[in-house]
Protein backbone atom coordinates (compact mmCIF):
# COMPACT_ATOMS: atom_id res chain seq x y z
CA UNK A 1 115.86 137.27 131.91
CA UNK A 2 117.27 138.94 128.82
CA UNK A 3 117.94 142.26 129.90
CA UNK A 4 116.51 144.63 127.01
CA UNK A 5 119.44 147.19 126.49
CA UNK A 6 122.01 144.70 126.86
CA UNK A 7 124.56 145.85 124.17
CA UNK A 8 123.31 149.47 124.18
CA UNK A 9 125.15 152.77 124.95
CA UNK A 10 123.76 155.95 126.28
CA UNK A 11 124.42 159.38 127.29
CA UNK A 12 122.54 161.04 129.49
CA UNK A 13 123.55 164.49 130.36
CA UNK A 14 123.60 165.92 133.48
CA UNK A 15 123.73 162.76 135.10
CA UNK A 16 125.32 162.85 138.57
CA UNK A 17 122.25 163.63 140.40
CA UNK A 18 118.63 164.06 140.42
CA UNK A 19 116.79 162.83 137.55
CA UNK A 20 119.78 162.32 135.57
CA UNK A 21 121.35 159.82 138.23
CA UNK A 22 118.32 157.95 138.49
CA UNK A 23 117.84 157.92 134.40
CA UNK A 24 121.26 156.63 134.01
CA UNK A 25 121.33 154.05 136.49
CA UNK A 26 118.11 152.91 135.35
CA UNK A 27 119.70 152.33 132.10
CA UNK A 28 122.33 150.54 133.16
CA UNK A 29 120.13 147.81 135.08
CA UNK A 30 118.70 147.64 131.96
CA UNK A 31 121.80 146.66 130.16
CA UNK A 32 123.29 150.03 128.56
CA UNK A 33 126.97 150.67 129.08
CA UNK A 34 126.16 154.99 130.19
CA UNK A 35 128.12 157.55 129.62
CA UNK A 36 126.62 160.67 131.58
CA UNK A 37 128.26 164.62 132.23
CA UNK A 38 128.50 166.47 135.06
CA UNK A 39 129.54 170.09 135.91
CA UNK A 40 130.68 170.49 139.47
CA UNK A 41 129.68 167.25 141.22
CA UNK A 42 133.24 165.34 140.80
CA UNK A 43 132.42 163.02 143.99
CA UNK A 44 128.73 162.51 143.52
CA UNK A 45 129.57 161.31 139.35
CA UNK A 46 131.83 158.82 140.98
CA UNK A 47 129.36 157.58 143.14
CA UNK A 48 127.18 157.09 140.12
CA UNK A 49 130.62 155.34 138.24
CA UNK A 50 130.85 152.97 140.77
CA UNK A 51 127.17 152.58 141.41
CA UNK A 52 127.08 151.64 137.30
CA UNK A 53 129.85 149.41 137.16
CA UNK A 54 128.52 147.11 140.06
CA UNK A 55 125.76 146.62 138.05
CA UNK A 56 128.09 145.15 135.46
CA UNK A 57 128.05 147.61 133.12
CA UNK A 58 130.35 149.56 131.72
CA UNK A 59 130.56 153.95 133.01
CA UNK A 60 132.24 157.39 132.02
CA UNK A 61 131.97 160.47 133.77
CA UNK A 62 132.45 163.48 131.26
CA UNK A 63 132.79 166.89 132.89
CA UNK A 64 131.03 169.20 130.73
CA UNK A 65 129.26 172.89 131.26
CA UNK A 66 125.75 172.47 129.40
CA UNK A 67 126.12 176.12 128.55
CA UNK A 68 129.51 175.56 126.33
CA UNK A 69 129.00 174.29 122.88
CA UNK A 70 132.27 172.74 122.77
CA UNK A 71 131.96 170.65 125.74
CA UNK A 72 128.96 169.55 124.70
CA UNK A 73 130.25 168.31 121.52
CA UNK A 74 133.02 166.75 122.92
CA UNK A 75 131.17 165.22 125.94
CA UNK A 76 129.04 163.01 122.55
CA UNK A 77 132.43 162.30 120.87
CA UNK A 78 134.59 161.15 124.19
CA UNK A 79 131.36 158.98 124.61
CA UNK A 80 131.31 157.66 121.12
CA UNK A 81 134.83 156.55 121.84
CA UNK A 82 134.84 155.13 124.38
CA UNK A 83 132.44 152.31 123.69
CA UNK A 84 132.33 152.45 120.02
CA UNK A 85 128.62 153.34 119.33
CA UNK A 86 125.74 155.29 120.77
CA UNK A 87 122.32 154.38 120.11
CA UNK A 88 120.40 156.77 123.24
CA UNK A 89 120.68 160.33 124.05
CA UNK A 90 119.05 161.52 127.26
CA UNK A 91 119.22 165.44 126.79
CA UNK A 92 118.55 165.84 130.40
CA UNK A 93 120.58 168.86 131.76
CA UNK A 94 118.98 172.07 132.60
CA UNK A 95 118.89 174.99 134.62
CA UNK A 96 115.97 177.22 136.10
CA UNK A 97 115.44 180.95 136.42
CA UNK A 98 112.73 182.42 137.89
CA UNK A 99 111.23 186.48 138.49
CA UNK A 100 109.48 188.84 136.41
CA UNK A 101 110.53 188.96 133.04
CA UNK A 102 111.22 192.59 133.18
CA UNK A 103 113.60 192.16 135.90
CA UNK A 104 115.81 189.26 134.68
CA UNK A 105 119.55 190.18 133.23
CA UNK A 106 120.18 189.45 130.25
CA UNK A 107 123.18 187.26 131.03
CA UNK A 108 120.43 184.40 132.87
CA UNK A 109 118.34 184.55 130.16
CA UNK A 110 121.39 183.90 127.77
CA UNK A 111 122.97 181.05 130.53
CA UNK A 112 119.00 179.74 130.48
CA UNK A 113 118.30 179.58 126.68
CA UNK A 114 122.32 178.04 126.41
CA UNK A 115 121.54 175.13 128.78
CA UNK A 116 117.87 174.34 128.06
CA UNK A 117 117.59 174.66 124.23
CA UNK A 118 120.81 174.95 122.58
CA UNK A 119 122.54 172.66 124.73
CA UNK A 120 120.03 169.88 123.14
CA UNK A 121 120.15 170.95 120.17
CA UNK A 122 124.30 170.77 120.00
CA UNK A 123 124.05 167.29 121.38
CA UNK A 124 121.60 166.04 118.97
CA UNK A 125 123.70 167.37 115.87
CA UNK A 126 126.30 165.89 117.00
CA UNK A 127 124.91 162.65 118.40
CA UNK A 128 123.07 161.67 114.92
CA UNK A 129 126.32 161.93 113.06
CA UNK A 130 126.70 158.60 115.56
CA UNK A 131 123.46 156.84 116.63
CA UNK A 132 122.69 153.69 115.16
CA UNK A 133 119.17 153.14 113.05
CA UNK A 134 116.75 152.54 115.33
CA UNK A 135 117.67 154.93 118.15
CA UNK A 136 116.25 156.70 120.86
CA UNK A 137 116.40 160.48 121.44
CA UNK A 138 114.66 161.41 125.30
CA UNK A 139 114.50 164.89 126.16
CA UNK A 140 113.32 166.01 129.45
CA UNK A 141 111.58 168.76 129.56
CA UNK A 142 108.50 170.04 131.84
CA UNK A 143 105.21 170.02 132.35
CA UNK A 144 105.10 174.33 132.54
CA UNK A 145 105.70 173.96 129.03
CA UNK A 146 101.86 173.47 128.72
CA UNK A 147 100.63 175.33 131.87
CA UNK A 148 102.26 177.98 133.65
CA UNK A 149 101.18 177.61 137.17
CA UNK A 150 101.81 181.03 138.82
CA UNK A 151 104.15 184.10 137.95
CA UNK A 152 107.48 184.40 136.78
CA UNK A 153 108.80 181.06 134.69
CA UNK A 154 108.01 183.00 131.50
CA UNK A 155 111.38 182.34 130.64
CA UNK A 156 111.40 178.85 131.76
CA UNK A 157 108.59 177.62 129.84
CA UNK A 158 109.76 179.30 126.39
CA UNK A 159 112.80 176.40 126.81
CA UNK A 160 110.47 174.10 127.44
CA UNK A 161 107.82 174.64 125.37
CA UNK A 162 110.78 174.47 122.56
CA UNK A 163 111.96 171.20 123.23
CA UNK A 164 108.92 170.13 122.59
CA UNK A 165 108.88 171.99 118.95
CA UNK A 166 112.43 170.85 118.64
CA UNK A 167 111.14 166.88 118.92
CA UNK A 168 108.56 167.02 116.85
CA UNK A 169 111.30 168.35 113.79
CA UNK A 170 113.05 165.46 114.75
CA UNK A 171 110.71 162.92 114.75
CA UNK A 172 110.49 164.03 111.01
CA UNK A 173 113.76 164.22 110.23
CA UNK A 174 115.08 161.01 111.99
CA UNK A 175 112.04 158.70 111.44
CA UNK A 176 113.32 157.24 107.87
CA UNK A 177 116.19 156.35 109.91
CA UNK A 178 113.37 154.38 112.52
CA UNK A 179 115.01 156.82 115.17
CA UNK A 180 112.50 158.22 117.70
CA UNK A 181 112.24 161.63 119.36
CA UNK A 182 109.94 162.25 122.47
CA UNK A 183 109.69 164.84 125.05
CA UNK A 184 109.05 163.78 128.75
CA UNK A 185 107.04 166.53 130.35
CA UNK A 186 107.53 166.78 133.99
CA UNK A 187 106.13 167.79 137.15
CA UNK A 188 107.59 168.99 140.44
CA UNK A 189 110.25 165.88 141.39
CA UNK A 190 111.87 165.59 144.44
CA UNK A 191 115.53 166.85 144.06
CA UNK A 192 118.10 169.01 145.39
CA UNK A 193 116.62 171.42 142.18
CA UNK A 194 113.42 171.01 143.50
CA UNK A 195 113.33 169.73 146.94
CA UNK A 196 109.44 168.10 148.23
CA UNK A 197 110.88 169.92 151.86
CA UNK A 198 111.53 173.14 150.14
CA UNK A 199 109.61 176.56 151.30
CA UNK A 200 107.19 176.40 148.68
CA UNK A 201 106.68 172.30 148.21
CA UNK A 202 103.10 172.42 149.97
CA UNK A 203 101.78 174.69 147.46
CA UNK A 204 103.12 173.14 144.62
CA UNK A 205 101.72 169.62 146.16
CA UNK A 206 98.33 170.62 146.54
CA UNK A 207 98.15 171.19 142.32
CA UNK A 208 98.59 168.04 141.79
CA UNK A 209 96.15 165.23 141.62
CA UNK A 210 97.97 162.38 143.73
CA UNK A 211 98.81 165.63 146.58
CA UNK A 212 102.86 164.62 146.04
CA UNK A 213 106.01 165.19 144.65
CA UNK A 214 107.61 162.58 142.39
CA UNK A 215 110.67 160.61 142.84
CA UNK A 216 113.38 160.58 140.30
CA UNK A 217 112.87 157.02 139.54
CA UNK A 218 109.82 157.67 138.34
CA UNK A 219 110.98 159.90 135.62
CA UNK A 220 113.59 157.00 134.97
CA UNK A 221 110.99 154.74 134.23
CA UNK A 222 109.46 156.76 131.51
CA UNK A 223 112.99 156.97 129.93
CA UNK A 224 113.31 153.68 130.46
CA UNK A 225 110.45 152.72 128.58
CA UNK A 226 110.77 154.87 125.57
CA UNK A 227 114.51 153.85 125.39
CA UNK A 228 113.67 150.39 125.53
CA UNK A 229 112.03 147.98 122.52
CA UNK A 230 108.42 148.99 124.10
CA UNK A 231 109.35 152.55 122.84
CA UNK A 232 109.94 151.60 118.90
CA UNK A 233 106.59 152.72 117.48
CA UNK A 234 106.01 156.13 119.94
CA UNK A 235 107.43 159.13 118.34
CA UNK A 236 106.80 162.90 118.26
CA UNK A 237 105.09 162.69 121.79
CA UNK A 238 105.11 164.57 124.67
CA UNK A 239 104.58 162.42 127.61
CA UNK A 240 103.41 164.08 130.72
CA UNK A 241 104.69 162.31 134.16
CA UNK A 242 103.68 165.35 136.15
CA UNK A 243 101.37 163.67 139.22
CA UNK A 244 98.09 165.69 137.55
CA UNK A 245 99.54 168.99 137.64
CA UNK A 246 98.09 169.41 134.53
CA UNK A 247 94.78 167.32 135.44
C-alpha cells in the first residue's frame, strides 16, 4: 500500500512528547521524513529519533525554546536543510497558565503569548519562504478557545482563540498557492500536561460527552488527515476533537 506522505517532510514542534510525539510519529508511518523540536527532553526526543527511523524514515531532533524567536527560526531552516524541502508545519508547542487574571505576572503572560501565538506565527513566516505549493499548515490549538469551562484560562483562551484568527488570514493568503491552514481544537488529552489521573481529571471528564479523556493518537489522526491528500480541499477550519466538551 502506497503510503500517502511518502516523499514528504514535516516539522512538528514540540514534538518529544504528548501530542507532538504522537503527531510526528504518526507522520512518519505515513511516509514523512519529521523533523520535530524539543526544549528540555534530550532523552525522550531520542526515543522519538529512534522510534522514527525504525519506521524507515528519516528524523532530526532540533532543540529549540518556543518562546525565542531565533530558535524558532532556525529550528524551520536546520529542518529545511536537512532534507531539502518542507511541505507540513505542525505548530504544536505550547504552554498553559492558569489563575485570575488580576493575579498573573506579567512575565507568564509575556512567556504565554511568546509560546502560543508568536511562536506560530515566527514559524509560519519563516516556513512559507520554504513549503512547497500544495502544503499543509496544522496548528493545534484548543477547544477553550470557543468555551471557557470554569475560571481562570482567560489568558489561555486569548492564544487560542488567536490561532484560530491567525488561520483563517492564512487560508487567504496561502490558498493561491493551494496551501491549507486549519486549526485543530482540542479537548482535555491524556498527557504529562494534562494527565486523565490528575487531581482535577474527574471533573473535567464528566463535561464531556463520551465521559473520557483523549489519547494523543487521536489528535494525531486529525493531523494526519488534514496533512494527508484527504485534507487538499479543507481550509480555514477549525476542527474540534474535544470528546463533546463543547456538545
Amino acid at each position: 500500500m502506497k503510503l500517502p506522505l511518502i516523499g514528504k517532510a514535516a516539522l512538528v514542534t514540540g514534538g518529544s512528547r504528548g501530542i507532538g510525539r504522537a503527531t510526528a510519529l504518526r507522520l512518519a508511518e505515513d511516509g514523512a521524513d519529521v523533523t520535530f523540536t524539543f526544549q528540555r527532553q534530550a532523552e525522550q526526543a531520542a526515543e522519538v529519533v529512534t522510534q522514527i527511523k525504525a519506521l524507515g524514515r528519516r528524523a532530526l531532533a532540533v532543540r529549540a525554546d518556543s518562546a525565542d524567536p531565533a530558535a524558532v527560526r532556525a529550528a524551520v531552516e536546520q529542518a529545511v536543510a536537512e532534507f531539502g524541502r518542507l511541505d507540513i508545519l505542525v505548530n504544536n508547542a505550547g504552554t498553559g497558565v492558569g489563575g485570575p487574571i488580576e493575579e498573573t505576572p506579567l512575565e507568564d503572560v509575556d512567556r504565554l503569548l511568546a509560546v502560543n501565538l508568536r511562536a506560530p506565527v515566527v514559524a509560519t513566516q519563516t516556513a512559507v519562504r520554504h513549503l512547497s505549493d500544495g502544503g499543509r499548515i496544522i496548528n493545534i490549538g484548543s477547544s477553550n478557545a470557543e468555551r471557557v469551562p470554569r475560571p481562570g484560562l482567560t489568558l489561555y483562551a486569548l492564544t487560542k482563540a488567536g490561532l484560530i484568527g491567525m488561520t483563517k488570514g492564512l487560508a487567504r493568503d496561502l490558498g493561491p498557492r493551494a496551501i491549507t491552514a486549519n486549526v485543530i481544537c482540542v479537548g482535555p488529552v491524556d498527557t504529562d500536561f494534562n494527565p486523565a489521573d490528575g487531581p482535577d481529571a474527574p471533573a473535567k471528564a464528566a463535561r464531556l460527552a463520551l465521559g473520557r479523556f483523549g489519547e494523543p493518537a487521536d489528535v494525531a489522526a486529525m493531523v494526519a488527515h488534514l496533512a494527508g491528500p484527504a485534507g487538499r480541499w479543507i481550509t480555514g477550519a477549525s476542527i474540534t476533537v474535544d470528546g463533546g466538551a463543547n456538545t
